[in-house]
C-alpha atoms as a PDB file:
ATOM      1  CA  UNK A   1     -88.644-135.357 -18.091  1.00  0.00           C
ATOM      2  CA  UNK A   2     -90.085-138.762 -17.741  1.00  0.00           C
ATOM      3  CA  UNK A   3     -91.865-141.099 -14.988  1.00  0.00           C
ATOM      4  CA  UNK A   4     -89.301-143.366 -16.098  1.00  0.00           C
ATOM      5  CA  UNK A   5     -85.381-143.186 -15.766  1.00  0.00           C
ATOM      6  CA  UNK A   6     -84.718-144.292 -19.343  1.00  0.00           C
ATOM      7  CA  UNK A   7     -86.250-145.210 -22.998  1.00  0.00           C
ATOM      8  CA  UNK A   8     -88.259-148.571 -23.152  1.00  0.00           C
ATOM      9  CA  UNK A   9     -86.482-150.212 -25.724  1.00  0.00           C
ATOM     10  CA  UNK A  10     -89.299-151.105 -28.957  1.00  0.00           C
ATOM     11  CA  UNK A  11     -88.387-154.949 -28.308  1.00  0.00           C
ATOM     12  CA  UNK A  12     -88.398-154.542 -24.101  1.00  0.00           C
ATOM     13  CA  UNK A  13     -90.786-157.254 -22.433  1.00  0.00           C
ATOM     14  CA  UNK A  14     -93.073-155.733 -19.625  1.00  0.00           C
ATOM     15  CA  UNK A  15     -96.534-154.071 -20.019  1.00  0.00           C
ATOM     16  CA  UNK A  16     -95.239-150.170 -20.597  1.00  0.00           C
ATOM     17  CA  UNK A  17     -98.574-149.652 -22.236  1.00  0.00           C
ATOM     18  CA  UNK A  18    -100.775-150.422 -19.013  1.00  0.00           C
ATOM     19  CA  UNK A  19     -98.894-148.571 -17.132  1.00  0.00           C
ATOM     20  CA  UNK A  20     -98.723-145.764 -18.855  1.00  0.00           C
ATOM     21  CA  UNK A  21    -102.040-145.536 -19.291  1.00  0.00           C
ATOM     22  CA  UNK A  22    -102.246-146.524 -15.026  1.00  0.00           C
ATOM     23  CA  UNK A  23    -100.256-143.108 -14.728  1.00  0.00           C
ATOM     24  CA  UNK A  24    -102.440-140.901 -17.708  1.00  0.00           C
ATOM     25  CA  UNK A  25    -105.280-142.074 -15.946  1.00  0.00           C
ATOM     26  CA  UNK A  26    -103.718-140.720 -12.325  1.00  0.00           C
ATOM     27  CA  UNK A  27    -103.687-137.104 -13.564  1.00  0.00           C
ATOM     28  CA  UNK A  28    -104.031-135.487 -10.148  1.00  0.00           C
ATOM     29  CA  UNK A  29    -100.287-137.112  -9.412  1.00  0.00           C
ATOM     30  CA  UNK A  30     -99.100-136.401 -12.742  1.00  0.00           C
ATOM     31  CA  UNK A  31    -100.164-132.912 -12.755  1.00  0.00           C
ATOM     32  CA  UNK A  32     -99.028-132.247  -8.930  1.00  0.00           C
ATOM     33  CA  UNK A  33     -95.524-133.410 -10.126  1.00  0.00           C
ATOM     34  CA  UNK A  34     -95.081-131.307 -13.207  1.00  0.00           C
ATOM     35  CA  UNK A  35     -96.402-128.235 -11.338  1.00  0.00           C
ATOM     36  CA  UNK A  36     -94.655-128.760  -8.472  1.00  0.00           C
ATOM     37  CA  UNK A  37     -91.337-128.876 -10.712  1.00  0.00           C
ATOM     38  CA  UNK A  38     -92.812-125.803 -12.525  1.00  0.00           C
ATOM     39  CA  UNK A  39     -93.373-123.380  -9.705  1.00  0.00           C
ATOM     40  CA  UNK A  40     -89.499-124.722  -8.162  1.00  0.00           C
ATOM     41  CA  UNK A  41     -88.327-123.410 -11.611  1.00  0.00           C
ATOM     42  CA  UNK A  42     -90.175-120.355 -11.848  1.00  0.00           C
ATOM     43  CA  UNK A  43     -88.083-119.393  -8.305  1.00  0.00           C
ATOM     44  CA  UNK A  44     -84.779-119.297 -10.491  1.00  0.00           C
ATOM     45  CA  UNK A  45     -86.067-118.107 -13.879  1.00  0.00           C
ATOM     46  CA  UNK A  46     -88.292-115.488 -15.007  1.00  0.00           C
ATOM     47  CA  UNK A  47     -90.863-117.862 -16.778  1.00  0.00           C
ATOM     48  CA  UNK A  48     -94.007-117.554 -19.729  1.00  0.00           C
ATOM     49  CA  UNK A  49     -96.612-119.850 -20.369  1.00  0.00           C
ATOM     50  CA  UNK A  50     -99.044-120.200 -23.147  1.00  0.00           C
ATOM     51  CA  UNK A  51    -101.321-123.138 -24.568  1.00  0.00           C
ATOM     52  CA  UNK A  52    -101.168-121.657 -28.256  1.00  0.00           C
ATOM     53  CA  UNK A  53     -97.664-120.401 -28.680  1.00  0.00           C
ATOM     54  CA  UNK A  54     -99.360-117.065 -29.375  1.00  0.00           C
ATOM     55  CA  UNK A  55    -100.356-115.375 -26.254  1.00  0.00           C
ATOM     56  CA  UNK A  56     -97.882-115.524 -23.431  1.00  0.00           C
ATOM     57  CA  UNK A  57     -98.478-115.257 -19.203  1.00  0.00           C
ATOM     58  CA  UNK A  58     -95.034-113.796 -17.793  1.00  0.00           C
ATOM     59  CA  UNK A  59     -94.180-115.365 -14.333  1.00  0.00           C
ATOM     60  CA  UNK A  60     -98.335-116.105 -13.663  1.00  0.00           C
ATOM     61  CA  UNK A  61     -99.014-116.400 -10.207  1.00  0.00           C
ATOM     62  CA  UNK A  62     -98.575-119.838  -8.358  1.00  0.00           C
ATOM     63  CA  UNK A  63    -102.488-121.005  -8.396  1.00  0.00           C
ATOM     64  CA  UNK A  64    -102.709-119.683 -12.459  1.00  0.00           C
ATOM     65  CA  UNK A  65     -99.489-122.610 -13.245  1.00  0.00           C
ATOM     66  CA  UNK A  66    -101.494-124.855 -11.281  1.00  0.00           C
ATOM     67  CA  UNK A  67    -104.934-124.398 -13.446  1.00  0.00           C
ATOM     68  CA  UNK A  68    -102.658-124.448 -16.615  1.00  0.00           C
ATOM     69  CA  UNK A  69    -101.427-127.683 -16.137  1.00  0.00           C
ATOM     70  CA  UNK A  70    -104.544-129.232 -15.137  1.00  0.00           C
ATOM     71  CA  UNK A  71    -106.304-127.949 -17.632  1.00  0.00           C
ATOM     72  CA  UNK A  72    -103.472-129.912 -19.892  1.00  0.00           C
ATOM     73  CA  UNK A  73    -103.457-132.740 -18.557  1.00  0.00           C
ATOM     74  CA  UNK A  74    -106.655-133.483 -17.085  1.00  0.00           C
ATOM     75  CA  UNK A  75    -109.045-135.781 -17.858  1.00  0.00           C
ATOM     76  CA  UNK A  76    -111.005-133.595 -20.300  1.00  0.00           C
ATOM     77  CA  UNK A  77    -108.692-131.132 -21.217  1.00  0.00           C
ATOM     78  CA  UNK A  78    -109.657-127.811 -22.002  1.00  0.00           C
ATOM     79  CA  UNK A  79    -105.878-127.203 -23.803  1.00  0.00           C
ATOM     80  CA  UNK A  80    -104.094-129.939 -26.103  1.00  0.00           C
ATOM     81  CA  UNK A  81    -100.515-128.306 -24.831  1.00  0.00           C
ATOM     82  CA  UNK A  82     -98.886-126.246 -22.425  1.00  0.00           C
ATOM     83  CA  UNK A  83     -95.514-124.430 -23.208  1.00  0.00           C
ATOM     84  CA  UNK A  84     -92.997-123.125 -21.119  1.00  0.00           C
ATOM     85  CA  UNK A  85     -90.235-120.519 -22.064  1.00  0.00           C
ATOM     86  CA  UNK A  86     -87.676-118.744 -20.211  1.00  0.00           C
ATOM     87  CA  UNK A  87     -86.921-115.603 -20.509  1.00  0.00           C
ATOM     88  CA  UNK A  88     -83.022-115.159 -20.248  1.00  0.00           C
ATOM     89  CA  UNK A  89     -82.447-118.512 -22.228  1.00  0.00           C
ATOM     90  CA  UNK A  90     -84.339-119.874 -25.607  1.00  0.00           C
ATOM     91  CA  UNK A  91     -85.242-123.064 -24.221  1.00  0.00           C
ATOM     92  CA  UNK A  92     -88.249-124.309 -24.409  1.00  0.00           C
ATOM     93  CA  UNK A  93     -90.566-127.220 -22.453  1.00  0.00           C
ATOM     94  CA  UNK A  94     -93.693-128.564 -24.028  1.00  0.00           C
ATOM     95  CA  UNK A  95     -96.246-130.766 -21.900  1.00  0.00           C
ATOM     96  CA  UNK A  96     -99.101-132.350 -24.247  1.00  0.00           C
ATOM     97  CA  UNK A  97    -102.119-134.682 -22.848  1.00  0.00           C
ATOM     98  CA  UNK A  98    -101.608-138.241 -23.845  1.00  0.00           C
ATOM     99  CA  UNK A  99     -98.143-138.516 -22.779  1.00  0.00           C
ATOM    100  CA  UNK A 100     -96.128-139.005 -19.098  1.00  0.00           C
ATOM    101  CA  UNK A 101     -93.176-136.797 -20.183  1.00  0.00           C
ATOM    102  CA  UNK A 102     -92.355-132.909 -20.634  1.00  0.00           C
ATOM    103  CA  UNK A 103     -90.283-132.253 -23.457  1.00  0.00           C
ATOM    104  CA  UNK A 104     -87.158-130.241 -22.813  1.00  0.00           C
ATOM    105  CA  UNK A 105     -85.927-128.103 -25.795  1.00  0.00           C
ATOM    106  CA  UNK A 106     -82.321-126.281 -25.836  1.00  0.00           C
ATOM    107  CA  UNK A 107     -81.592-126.736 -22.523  1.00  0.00           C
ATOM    108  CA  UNK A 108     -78.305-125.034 -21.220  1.00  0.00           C
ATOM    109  CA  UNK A 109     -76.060-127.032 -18.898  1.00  0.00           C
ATOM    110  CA  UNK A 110     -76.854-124.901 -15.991  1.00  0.00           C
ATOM    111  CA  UNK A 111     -80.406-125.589 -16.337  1.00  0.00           C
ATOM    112  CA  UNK A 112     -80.334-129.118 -17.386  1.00  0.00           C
ATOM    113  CA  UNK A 113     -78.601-129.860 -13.867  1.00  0.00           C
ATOM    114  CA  UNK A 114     -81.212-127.641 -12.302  1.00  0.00           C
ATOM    115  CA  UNK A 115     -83.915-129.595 -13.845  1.00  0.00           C
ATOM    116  CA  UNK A 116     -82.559-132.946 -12.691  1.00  0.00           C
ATOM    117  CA  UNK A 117     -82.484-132.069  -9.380  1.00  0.00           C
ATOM    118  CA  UNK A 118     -86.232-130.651  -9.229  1.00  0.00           C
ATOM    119  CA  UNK A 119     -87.361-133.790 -11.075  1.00  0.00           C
ATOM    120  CA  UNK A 120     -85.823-136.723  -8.468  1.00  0.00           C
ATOM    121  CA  UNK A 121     -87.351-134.821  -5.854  1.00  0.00           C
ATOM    122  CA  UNK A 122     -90.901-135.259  -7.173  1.00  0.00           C
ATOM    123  CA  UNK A 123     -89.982-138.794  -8.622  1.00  0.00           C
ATOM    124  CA  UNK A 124     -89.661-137.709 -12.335  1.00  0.00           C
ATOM    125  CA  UNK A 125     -86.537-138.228 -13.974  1.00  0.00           C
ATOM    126  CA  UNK A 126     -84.348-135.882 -16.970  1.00  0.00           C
ATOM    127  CA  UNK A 127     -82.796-138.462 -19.948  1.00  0.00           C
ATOM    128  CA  UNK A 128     -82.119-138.052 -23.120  1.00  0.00           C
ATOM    129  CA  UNK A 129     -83.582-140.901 -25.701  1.00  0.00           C
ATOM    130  CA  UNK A 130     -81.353-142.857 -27.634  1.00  0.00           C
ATOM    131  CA  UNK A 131     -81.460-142.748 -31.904  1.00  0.00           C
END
């Protein structure tokens, strides 16, 4: 999941840099449109989140998701990474500071049409990047 609708190709012309760091430094949009995409999720799936891989929080409530990403993405981050699991599927979705996108690992059909659909309404979009 990406602020932008494809891979910027090595060679592309444009300033990608400044504006990715435009967007890293808007972290109260970034943040309100990975949560919001987040909490839509957590409606269909039983979700767990963790910022070490080692201790899980099982379907948190709405205002803990919201604190978790912040505290990923902020400015001064309190947590280098935030990962996402579902329960009934081993798929996984990793959100690290320093970056505009949330990794999507495993995803089944189902859910990667789900996911879509959550991202374009909050302006993000799902793609895949080319080898």
């Amino acid at each position: 999941m990406d602020i932008l609708p494809m891979q910027v190709p090595a060679d592309g012309g444009g300033q990608y840099f400044k504006v990715e760091q435009y967007y890293l430094n808007d972290v109260e949009h970034l943040s309100c449109q990975y949560t919001d995409v987040l909490l839509k999720l957590n409606c269909y799936y039983d979700l767990a989140f963790s910022h070490d891989a080692e201790l899980w929080q099982q379907n948190p409530e709405p205002d803990k998701i919201v604190q978790m990403v912040k505290d990923c993405i902020s400015e001064e981050p309190t947590e280098a990474c935030l990962y996402v699991t579902l329960a009934e599927e081993s798929m996984l979705l990793t959100l690290q500071r320093d970056t505009t996108h949330m990794t999507l690992y495993n995803p089944t059909d189902e859910l990667l049409k789900l996911l879509c659909q959550l991202a374009s309404a909050v302006g993000l979009f799902v793609w895949s990047p080319t080898n």
